[in-house]
N, C-alpha and C. Protein backbone atom coordinates (compact mmCIF):
# COMPACT_ATOMS: atom_id res chain seq x y z
N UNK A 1 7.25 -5.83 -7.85
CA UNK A 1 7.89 -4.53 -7.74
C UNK A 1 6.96 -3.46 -8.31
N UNK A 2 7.20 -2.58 -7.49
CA UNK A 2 6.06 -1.21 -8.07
C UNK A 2 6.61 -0.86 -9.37
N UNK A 3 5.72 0.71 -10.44
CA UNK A 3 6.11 0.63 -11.55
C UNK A 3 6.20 2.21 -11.14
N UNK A 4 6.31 2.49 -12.39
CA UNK A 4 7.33 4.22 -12.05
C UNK A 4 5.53 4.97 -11.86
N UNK A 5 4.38 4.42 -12.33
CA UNK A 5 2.97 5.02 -12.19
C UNK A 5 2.39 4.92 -10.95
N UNK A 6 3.13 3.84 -9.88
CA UNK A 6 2.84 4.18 -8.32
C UNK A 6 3.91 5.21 -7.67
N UNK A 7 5.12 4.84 -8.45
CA UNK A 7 6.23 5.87 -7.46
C UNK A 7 5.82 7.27 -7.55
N UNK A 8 5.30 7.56 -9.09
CA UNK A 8 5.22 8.98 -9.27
C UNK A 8 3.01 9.53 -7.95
N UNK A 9 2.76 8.48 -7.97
CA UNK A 9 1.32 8.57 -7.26
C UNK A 9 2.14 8.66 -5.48
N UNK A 10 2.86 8.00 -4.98
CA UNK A 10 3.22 7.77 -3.85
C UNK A 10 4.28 9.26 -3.48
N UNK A 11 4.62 9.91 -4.11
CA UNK A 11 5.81 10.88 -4.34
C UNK A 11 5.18 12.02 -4.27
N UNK A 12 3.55 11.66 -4.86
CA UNK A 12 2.75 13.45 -4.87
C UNK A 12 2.24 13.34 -3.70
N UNK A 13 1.61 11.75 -2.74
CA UNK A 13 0.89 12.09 -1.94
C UNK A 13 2.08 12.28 -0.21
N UNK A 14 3.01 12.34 -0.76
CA UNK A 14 4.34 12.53 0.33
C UNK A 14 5.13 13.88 0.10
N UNK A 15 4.34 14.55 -0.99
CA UNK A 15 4.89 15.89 -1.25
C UNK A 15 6.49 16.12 -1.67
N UNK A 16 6.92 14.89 -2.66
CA UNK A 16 8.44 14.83 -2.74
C UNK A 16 8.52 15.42 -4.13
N UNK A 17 9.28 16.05 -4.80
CA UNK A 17 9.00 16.75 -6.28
C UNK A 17 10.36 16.51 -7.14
N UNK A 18 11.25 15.97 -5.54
CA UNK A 18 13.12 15.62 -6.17
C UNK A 18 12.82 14.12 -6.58
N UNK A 19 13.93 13.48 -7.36
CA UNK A 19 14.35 11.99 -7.18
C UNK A 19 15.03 11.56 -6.31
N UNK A 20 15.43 12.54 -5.70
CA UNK A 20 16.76 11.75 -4.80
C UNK A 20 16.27 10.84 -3.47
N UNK A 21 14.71 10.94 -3.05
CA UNK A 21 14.45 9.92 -2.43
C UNK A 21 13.46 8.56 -3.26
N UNK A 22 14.00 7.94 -4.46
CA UNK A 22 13.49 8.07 -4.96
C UNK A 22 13.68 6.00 -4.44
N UNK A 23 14.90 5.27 -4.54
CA UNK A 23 14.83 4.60 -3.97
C UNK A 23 14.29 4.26 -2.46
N UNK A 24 14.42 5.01 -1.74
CA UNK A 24 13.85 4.99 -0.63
C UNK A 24 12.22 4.75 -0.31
N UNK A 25 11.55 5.18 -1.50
CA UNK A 25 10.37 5.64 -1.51
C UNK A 25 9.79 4.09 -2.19
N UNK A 26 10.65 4.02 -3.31
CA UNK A 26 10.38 2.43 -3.93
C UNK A 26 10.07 1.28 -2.53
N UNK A 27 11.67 1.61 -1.83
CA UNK A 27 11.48 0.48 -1.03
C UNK A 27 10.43 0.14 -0.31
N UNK A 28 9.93 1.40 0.41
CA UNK A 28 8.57 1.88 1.43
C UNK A 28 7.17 0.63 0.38
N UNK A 29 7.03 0.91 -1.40
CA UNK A 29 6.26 0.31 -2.23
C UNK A 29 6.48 -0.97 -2.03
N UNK A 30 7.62 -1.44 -2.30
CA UNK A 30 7.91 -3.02 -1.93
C UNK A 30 7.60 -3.61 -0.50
N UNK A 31 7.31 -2.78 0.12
CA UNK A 31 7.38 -3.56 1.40
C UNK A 31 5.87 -3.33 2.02
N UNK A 32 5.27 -2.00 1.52
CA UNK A 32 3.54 -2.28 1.62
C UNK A 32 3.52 -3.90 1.10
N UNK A 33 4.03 -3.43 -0.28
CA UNK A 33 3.23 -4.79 -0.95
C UNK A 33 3.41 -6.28 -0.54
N UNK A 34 4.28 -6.33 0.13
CA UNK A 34 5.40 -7.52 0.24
C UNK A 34 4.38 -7.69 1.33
N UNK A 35 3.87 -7.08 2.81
CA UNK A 35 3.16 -6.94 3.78
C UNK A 35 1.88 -7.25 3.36
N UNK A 36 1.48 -6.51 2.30
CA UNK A 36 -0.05 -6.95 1.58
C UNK A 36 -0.60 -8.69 1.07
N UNK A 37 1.10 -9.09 0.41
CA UNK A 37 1.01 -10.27 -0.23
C UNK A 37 0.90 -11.36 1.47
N UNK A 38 1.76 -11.15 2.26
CA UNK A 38 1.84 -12.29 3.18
C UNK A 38 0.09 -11.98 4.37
N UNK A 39 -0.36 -11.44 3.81
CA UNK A 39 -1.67 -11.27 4.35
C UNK A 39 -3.00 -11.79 3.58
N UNK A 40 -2.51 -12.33 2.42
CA UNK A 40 -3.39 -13.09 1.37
C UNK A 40 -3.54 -11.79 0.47
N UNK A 41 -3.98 -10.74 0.69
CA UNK A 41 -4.48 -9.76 -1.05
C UNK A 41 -3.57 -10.09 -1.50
N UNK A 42 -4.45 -10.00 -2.68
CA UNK A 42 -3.80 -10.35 -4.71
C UNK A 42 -3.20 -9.56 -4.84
N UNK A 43 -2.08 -9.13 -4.70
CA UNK A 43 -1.68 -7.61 -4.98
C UNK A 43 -1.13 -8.21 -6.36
N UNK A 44 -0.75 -8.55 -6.79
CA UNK A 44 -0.34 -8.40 -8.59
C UNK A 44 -1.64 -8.26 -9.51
N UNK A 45 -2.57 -8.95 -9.35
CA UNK A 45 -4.03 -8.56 -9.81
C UNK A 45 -4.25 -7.08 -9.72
N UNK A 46 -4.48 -6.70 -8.30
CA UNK A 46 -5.13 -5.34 -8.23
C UNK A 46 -4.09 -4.38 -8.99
N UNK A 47 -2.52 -4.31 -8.81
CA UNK A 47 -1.80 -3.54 -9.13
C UNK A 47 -1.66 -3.64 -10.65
N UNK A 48 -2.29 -4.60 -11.22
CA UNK A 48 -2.71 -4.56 -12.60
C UNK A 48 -3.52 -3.86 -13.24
N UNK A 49 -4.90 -3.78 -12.23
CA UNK A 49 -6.18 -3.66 -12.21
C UNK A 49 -5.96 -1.72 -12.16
N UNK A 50 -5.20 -1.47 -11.38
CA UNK A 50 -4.84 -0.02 -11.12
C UNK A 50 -5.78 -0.12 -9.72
N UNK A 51 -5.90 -0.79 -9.47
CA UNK A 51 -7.18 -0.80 -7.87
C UNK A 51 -6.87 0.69 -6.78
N UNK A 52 -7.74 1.36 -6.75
CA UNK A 52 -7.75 2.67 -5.28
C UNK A 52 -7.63 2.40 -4.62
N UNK A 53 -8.12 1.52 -3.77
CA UNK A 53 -8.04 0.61 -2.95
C UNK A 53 -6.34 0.56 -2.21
N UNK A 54 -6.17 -0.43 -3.16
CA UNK A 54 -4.51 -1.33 -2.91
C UNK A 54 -3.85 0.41 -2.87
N UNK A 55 -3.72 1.25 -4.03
CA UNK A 55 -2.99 2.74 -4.47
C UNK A 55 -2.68 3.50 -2.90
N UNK A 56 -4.33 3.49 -2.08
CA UNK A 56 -4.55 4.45 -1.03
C UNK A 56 -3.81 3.69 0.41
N UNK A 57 -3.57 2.22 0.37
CA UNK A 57 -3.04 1.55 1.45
C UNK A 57 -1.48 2.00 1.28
N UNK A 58 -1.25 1.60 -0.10
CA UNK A 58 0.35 1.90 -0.22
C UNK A 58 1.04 3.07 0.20
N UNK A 59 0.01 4.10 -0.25
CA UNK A 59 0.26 5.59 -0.10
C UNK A 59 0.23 6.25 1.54
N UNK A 60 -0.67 5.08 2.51
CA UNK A 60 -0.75 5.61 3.72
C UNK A 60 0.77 4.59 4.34
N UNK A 61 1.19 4.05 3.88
CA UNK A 61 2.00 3.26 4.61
C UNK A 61 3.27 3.88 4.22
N UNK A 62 3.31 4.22 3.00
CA UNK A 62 4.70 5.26 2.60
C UNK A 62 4.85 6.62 3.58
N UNK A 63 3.27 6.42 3.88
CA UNK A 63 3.32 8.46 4.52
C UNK A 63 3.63 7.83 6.10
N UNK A 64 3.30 6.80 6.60
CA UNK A 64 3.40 6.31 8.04
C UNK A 64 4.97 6.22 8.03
N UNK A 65 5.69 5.55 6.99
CA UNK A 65 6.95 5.20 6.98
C UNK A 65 8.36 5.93 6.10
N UNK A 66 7.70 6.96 5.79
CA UNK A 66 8.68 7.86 5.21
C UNK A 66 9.32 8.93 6.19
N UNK A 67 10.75 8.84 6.40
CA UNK A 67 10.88 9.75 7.47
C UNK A 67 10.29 9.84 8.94
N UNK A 68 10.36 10.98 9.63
CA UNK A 68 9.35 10.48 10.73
C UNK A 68 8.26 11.49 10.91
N UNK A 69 7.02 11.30 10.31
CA UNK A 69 6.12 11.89 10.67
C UNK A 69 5.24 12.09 11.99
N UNK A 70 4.79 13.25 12.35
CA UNK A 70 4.57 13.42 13.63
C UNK A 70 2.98 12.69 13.96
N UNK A 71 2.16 12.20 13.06
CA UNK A 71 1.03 11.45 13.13
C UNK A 71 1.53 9.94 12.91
N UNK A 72 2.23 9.09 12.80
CA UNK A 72 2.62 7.97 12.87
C UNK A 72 1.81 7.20 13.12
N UNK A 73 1.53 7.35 14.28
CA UNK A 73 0.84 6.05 15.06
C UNK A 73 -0.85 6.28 14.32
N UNK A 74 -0.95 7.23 14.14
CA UNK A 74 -2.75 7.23 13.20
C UNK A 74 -2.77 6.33 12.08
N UNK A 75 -1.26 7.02 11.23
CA UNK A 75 -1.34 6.64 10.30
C UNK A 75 -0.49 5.03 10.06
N UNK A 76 0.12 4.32 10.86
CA UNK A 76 -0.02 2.79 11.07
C UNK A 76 -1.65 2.41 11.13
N UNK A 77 -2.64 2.98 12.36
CA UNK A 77 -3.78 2.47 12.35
C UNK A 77 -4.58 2.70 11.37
N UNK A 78 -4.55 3.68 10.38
CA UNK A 78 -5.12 3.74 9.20
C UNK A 78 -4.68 2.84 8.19
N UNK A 79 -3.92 2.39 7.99
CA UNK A 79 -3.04 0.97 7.37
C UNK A 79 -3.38 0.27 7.84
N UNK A 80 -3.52 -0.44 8.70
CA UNK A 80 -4.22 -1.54 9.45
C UNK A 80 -5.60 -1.73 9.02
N UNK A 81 -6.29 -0.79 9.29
CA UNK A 81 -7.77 -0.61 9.07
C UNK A 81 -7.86 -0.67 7.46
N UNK A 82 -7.36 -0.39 6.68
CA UNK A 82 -7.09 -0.61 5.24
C UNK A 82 -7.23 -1.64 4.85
N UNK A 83 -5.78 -2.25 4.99
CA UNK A 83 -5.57 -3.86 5.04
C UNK A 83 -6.19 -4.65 5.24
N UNK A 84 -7.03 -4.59 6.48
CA UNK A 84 -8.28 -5.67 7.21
C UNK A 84 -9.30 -5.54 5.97
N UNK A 85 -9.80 -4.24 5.86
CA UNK A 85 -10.71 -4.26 5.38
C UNK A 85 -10.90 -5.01 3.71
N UNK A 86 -9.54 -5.00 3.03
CA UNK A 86 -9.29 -5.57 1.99
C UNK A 86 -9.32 -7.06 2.15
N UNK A 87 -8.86 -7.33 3.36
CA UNK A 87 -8.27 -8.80 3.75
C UNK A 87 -9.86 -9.39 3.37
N UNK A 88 -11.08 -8.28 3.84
CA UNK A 88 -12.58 -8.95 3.82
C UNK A 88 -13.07 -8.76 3.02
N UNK A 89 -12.71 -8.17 2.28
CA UNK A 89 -13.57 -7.57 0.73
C UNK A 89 -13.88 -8.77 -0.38
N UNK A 90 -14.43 -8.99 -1.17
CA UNK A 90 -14.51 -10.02 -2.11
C UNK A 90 -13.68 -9.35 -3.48
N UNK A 91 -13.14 -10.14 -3.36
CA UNK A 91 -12.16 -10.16 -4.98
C UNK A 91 -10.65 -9.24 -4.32
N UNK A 92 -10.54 -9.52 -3.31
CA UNK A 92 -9.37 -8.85 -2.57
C UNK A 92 -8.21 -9.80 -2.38
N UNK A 93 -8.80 -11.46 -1.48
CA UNK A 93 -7.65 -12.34 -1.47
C UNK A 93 -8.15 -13.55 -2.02
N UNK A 94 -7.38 -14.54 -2.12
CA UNK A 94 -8.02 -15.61 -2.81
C UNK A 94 -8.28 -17.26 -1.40
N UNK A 95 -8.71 -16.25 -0.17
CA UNK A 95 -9.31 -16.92 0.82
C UNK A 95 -10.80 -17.40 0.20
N UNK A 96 -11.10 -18.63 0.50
CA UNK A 96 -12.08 -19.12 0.03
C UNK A 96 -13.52 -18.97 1.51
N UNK A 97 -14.52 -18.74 1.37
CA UNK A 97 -15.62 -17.72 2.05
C UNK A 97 -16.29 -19.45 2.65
N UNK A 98 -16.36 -20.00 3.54
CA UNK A 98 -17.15 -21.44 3.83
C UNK A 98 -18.66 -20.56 4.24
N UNK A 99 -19.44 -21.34 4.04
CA UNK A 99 -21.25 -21.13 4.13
C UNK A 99 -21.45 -22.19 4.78
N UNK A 100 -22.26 -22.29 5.58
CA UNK A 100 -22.32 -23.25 6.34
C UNK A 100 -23.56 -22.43 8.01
């Protein structure tokens, strides 16, 4: 579960300043992450770590999925492209790299 130091990061980059979407906005966090975890990233590591990385995926997937924004479909493919790119990164999932 996210901590009140992503909600309040996810809330500035969605321009929200009330609480009252405040569950809503959580859920959007849980479900990046939940999406992040069944894709292999460490997300309890990084979200430890405070990682930019993991912060900037969450934040584009809250802005893709909050309400209905009129860039949507960019901003799914910018999440995507995020994700992958973490999926390949070293120290991202705990996929093991064969050499060979």
């Amino acid at each position: 579960m996210a901590d009140a130091t992503m909600l309040d990061a996810v809330k500035l980059s969605l321009a929200v300043t009330v609480d009252d979407y405040d569950s809503e906005i959580m859920d959007l966090i849980d479900a990046a992450l939940a999406d992040m975890r069944t894709r292999g990233i460490l997300v309890d590591e990084l979200v430890d770590a405070g990682d930019a990385l993991l912060l900037q995926a969450v934040k584009t997937y809250a802005r893709a999925n909050f309400q209905s924004p009129a860039d949507h479909d960019r901003l799914v493919a910018s999440w995507e492209n995020q994700i992958v790119t973490m999926m390949h990164a070293s120290g991202y999932t705990n996929f093991e790299t064969e050499v060979g």
